[in-house]
Protein backbone atom coordinates (compact mmCIF):
# COMPACT_ATOMS: atom_id res chain seq x y z
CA UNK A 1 0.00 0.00 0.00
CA UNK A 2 1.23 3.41 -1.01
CA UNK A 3 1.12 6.16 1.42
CA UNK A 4 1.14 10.11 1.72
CA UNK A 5 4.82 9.78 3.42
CA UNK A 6 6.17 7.46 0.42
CA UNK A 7 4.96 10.12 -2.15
CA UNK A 8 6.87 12.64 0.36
CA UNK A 9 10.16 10.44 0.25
CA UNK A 10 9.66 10.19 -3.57
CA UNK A 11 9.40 13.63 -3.91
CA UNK A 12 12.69 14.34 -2.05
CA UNK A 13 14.67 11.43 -3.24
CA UNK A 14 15.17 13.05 -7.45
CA UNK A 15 18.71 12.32 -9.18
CA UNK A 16 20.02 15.92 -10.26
CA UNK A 17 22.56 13.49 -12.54
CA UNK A 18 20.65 14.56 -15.53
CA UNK A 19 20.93 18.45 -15.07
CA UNK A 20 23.56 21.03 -14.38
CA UNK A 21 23.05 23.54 -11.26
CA UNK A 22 22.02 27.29 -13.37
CA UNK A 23 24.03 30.24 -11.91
CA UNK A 24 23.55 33.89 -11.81
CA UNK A 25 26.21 36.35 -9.97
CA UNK A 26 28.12 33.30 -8.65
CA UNK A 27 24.36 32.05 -6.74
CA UNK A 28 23.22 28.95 -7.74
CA UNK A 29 19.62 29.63 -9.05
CA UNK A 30 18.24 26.88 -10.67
CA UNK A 31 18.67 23.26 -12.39
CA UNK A 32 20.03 23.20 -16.27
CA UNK A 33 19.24 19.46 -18.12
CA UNK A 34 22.48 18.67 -19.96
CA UNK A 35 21.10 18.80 -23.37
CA UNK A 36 19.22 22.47 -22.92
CA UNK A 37 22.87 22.98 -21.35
CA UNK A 38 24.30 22.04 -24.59
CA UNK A 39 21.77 23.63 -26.95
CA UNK A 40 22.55 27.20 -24.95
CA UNK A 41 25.64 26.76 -25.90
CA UNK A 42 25.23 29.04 -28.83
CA UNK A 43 24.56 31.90 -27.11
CA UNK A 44 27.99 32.36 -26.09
CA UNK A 45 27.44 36.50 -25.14
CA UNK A 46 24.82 35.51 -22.39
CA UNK A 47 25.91 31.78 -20.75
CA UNK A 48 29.07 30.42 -20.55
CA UNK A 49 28.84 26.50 -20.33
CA UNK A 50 30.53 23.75 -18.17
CA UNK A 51 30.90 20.22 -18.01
CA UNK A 52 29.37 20.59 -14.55
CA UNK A 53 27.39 24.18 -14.77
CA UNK A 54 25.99 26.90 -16.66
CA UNK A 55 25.98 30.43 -15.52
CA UNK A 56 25.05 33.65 -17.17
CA UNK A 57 27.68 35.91 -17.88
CA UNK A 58 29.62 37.85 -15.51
CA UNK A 59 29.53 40.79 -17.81
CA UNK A 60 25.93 40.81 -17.68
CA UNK A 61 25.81 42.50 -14.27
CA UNK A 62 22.28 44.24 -13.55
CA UNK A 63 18.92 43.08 -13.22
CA UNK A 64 18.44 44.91 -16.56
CA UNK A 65 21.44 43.62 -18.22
CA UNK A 66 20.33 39.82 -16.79
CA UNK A 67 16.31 40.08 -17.99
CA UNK A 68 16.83 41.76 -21.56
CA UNK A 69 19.75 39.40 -22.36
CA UNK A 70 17.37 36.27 -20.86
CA UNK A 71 14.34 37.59 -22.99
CA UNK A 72 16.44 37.35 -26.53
CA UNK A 73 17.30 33.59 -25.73
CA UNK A 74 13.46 32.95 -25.31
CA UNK A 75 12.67 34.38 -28.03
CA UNK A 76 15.15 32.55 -29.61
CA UNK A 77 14.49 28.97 -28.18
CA UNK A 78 10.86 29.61 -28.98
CA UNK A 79 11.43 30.23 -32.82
CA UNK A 80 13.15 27.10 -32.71
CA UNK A 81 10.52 25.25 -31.15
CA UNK A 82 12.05 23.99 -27.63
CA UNK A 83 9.80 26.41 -25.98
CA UNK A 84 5.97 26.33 -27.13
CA UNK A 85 5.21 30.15 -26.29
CA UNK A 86 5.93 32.70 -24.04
CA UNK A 87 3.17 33.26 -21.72
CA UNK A 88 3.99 37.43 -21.25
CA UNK A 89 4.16 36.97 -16.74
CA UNK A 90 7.62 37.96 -15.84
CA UNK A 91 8.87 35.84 -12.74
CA UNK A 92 11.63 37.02 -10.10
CA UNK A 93 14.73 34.91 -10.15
CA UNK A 94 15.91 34.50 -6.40
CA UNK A 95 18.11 33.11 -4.27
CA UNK A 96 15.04 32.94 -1.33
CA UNK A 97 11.28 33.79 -1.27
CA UNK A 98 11.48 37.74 -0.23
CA UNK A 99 15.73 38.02 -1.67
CA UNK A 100 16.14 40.68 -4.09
CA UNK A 101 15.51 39.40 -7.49
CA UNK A 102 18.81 38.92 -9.88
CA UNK A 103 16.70 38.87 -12.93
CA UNK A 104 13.06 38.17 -14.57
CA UNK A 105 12.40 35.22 -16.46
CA UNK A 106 8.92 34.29 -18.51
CA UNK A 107 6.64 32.30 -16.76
CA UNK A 108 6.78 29.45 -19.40
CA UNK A 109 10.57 29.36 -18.75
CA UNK A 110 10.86 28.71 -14.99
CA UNK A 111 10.41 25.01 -15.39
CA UNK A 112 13.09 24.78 -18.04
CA UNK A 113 15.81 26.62 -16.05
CA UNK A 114 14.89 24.80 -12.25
CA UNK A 115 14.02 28.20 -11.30
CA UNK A 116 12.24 28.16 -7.51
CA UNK A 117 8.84 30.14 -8.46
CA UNK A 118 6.12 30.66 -5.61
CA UNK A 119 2.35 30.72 -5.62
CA UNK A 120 -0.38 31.60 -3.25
CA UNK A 121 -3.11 28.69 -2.68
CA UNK A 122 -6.10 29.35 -0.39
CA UNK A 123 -8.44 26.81 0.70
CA UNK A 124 -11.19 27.11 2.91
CA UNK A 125 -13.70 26.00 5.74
CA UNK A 126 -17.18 26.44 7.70
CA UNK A 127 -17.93 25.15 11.34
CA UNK A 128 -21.34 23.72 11.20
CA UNK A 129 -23.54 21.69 14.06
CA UNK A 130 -22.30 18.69 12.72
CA UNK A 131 -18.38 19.41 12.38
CA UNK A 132 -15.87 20.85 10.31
CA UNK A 133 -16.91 21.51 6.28
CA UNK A 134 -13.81 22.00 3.79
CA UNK A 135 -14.95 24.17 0.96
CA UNK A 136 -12.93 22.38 -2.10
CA UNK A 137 -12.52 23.33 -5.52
CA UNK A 138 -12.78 21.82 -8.61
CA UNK A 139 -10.81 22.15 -11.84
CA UNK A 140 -12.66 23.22 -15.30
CA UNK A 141 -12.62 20.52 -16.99
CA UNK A 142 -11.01 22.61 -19.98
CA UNK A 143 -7.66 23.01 -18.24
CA UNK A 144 -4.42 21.84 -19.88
CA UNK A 145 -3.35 20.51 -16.21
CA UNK A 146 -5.48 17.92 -14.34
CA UNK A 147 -8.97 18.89 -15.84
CA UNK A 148 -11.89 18.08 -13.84
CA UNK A 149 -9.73 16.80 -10.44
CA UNK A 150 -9.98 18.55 -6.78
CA UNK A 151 -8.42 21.35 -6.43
CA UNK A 152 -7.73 24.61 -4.09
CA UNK A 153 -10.36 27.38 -4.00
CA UNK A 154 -7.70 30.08 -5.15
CA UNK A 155 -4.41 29.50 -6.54
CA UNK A 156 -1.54 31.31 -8.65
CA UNK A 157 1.84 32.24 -9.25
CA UNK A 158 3.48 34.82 -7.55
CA UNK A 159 4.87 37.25 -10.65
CA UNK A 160 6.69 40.30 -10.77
CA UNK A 161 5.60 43.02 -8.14
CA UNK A 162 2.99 40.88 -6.69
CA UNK A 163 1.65 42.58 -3.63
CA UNK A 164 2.05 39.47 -1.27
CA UNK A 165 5.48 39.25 -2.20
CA UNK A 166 8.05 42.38 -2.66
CA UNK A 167 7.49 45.05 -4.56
CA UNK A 168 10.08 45.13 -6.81
């Protein structure tokens, strides 16, 4: 029988053999998989590429620098087709929830750079005669992500100058 605290171990257990750790400034921001590594490779004025890491460029030193340099390479690896689309929601890169961000990344380009992204999820409950009520949600069942399953009341990623997060 499976249980909640085997899915927990699972969770925590990954192999990070496949990927290389993503760094920006020297801080270690994210998770690289060795053949995006390789395929950045040709955009030698923003990463520069190890066996064991990939970092953006130390001459690319403010958040400005960081973001507009980031946002050609998307637009690049989307023409190609290794990204579907942009999705237009800028996303904080940080070392830690609340740290000041190094750059922004599209939201459609988190996953493919291991960058830590946060998100809000609300759920909620009534006391009634007979004991506790959750109040759960349920999914539309025209979503691209687990149509139609349970689901939290309110949810979301936490973009750019979110107000429950920094303003940035």
């Amino acid at each position: 029988m499976t249980s909640y605290l085997n899915h927990i171990r699972a969770c925590n257990t990954h192999d990070l053999t496949g990927f290389r750790p993503f760094r920006v400034a020297g801080d270690r921001v994210g998770w690289v998989r060795h053949a995006l590594a390789d395929h950045l490779a040709r955009f030698g004025d923003v990463f520069d590429i190890g066996r064991d890491v990939v970092s953006l460029r130390e001459t690319l030193d403010t958040f400005d620098a960081r973001s507009e340099a980031m946002a050609r390479v998307l637009d690049a690896l989307v023409a190609d087709g290794t990204i579907q689309r942009l999705r237009r929601e800028a996303y904080p890169v940080v070392t830690a929830w609340g740290a000041e961000p190094l750059l922004k990344i599209d939201r459609s380009a988190v996953a493919f750079f291991g960058i830590r992204s946060f998100g809000l999820h609300i759920n909620g409950f009534v006391r009634r005669p007979d004991g506790l009520h959750l109040w759960i949600g349920k999914r539309a069942t025209d979503r691209r992500i687990a149509p139609g399953k349970l689901d939290n009341l309110v949810a979301g990623g936490s973009p750019m100058g979110c107000r429950w997060t920094r303003t940035w």
